[in-house]
N, C-alpha and C. Protein backbone atom coordinates (compact mmCIF):
# COMPACT_ATOMS: atom_id res chain seq x y z
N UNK A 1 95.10 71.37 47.46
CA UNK A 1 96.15 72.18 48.08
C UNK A 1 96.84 71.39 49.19
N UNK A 2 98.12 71.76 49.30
CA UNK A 2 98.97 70.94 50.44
C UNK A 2 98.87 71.89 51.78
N UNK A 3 98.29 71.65 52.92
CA UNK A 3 97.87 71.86 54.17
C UNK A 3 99.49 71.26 54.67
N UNK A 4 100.34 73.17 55.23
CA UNK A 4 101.36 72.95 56.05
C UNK A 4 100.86 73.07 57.01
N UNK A 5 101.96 72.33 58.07
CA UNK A 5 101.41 72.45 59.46
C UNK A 5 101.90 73.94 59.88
N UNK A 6 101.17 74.71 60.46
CA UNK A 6 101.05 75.93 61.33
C UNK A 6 102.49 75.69 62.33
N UNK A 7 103.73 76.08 62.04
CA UNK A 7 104.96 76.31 63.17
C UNK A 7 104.75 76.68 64.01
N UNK A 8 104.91 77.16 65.38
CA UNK A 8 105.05 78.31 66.02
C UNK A 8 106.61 77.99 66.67
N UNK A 9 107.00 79.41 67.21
CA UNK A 9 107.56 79.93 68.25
C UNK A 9 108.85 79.73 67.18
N UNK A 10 110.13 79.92 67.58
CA UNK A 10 111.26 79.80 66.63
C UNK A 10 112.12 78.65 67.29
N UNK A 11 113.27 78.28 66.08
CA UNK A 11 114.13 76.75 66.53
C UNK A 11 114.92 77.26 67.12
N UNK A 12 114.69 78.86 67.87
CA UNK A 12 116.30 79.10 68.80
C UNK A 12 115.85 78.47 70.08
N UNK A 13 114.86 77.55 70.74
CA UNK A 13 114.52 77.46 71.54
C UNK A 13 115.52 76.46 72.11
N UNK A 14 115.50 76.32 73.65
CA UNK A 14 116.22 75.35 74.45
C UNK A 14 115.72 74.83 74.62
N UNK A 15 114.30 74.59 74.41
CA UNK A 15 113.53 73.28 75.12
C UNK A 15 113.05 72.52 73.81
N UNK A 16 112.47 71.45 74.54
CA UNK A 16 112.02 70.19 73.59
C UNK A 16 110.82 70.57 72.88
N UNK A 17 109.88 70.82 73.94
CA UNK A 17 108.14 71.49 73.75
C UNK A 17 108.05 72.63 74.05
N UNK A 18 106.69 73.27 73.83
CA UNK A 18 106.18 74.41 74.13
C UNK A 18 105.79 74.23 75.28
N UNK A 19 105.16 73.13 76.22
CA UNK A 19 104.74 73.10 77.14
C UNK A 19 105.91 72.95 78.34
N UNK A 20 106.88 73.11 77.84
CA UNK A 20 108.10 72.75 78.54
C UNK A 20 108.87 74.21 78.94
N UNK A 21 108.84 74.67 77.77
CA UNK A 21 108.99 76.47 77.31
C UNK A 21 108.57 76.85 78.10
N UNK A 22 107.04 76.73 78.05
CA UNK A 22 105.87 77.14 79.20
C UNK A 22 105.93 77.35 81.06
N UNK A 23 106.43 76.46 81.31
CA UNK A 23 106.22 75.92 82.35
C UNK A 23 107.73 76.93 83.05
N UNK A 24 108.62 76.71 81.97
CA UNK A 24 110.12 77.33 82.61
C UNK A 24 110.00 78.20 82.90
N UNK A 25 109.27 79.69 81.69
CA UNK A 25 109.01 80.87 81.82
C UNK A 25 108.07 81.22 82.86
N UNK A 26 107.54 80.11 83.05
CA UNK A 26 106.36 80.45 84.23
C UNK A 26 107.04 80.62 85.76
N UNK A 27 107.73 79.36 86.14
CA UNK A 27 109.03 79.57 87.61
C UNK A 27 109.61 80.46 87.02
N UNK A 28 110.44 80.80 85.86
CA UNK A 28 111.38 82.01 86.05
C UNK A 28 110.60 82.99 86.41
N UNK A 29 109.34 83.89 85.88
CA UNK A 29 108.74 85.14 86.08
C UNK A 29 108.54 84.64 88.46
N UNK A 30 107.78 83.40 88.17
CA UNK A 30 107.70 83.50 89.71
C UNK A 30 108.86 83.89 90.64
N UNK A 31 110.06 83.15 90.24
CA UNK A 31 111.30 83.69 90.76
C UNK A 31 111.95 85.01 91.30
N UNK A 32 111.40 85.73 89.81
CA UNK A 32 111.98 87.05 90.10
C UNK A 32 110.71 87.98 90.75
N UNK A 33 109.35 87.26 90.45
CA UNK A 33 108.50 88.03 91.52
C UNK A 33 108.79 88.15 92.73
N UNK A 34 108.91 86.73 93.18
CA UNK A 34 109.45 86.61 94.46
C UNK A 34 110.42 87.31 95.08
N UNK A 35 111.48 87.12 94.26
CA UNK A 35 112.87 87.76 95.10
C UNK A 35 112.81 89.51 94.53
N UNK A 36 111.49 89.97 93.48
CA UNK A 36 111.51 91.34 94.17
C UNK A 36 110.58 91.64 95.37
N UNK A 37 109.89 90.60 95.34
CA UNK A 37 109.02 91.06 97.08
C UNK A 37 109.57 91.23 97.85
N UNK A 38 110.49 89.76 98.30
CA UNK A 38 111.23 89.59 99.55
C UNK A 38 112.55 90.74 99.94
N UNK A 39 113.46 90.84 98.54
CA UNK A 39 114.49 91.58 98.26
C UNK A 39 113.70 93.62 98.84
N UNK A 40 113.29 93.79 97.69
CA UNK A 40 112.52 95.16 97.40
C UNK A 40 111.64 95.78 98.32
N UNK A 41 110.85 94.50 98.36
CA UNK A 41 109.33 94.90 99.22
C UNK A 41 109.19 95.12 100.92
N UNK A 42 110.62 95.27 101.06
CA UNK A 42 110.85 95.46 102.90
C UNK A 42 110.08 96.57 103.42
């Protein structure tokens, strides 16, 4: 049997890697944590 490689995630992506993906989504969520603390959390 021919063993495909396992894809993930889809080719609409902007980034190069997953670990790249990763890392973006990770500062963006921090971002907006942040600026609802600072913003919101008065």
């Amino acid at each position: 049997m021919e063993d495909k490689k396992f894809e993930r995630g889809s080719s609409l992506s902007i980034f190069v890697s997953d670990r790249r993906e990763d890392i973006g989504a990770l500062i963006f969520a921090l971002a907006i944590a942040f600026g609802v603390l600072f913003l919101i959390g008065k």
